[in-house]
Protein backbone atom coordinates (compact mmCIF):
# COMPACT_ATOMS: atom_id res chain seq x y z
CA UNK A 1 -13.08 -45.08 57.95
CA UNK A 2 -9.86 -45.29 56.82
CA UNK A 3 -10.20 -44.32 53.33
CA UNK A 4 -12.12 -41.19 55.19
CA UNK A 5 -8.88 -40.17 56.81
CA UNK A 6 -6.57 -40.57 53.83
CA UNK A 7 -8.87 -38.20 52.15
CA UNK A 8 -8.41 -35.33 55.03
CA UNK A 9 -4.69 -36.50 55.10
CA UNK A 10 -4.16 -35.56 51.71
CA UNK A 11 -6.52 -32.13 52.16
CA UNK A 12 -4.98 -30.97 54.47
CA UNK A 13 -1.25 -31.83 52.94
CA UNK A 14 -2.16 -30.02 50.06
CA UNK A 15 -3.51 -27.00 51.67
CA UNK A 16 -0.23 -26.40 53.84
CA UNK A 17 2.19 -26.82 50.75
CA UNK A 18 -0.62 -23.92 49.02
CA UNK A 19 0.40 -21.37 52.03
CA UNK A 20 4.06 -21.74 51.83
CA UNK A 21 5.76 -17.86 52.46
CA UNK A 22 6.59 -16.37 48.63
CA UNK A 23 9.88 -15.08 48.01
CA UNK A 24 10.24 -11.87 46.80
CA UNK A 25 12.86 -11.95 43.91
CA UNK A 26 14.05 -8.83 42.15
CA UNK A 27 15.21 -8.96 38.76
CA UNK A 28 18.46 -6.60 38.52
CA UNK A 29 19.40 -4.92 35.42
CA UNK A 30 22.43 -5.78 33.42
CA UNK A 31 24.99 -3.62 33.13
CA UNK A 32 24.20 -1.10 30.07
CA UNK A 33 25.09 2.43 28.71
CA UNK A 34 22.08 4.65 27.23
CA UNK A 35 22.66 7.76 25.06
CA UNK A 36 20.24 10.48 25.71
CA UNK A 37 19.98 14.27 24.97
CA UNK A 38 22.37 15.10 27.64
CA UNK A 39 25.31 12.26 26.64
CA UNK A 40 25.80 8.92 28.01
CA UNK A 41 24.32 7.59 31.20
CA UNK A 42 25.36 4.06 32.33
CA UNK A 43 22.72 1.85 34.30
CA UNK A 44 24.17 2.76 37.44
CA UNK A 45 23.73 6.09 37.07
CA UNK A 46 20.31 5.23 35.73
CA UNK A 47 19.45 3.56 39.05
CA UNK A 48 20.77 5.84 41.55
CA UNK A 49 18.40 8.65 41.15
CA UNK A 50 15.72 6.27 43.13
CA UNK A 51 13.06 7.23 40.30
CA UNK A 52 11.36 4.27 38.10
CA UNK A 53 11.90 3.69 35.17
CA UNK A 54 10.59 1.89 32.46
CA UNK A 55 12.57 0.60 29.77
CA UNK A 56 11.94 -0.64 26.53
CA UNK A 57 14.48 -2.42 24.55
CA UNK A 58 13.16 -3.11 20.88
CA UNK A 59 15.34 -5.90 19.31
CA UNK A 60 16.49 -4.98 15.37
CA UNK A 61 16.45 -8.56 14.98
């Protein structure tokens, strides 16, 4: 009997630690400068349009 409700204890521990709230996290930008057709933009003008973006950074390295 015992051993029967160490075995529900630990069920049911493990399935409230599985429905703990997620925190959203956003990942912010660092602070850059892109040259485009029209001239320089820097990455807060980038972000204050409210569009997304994608950007893809290609490493020469």
């Amino acid at each position: 009997m015992v051993k029967l409700l160490l075995i529900i204890l630990f069920i049911f521990n493990g399935c409230s630690q599985a429905s703990l709230p997620q925190i959203d996290t956003k990942e912010t930008l660092p602070e850059i400068s892109l040259i485009t057709e029209t001239g320089e933009i820097s990455s807060k003008e980038f972000l204050d349009d409210n569009r997304p973006e994608f950007l893809l950074f290609i490493s020469p390295f």
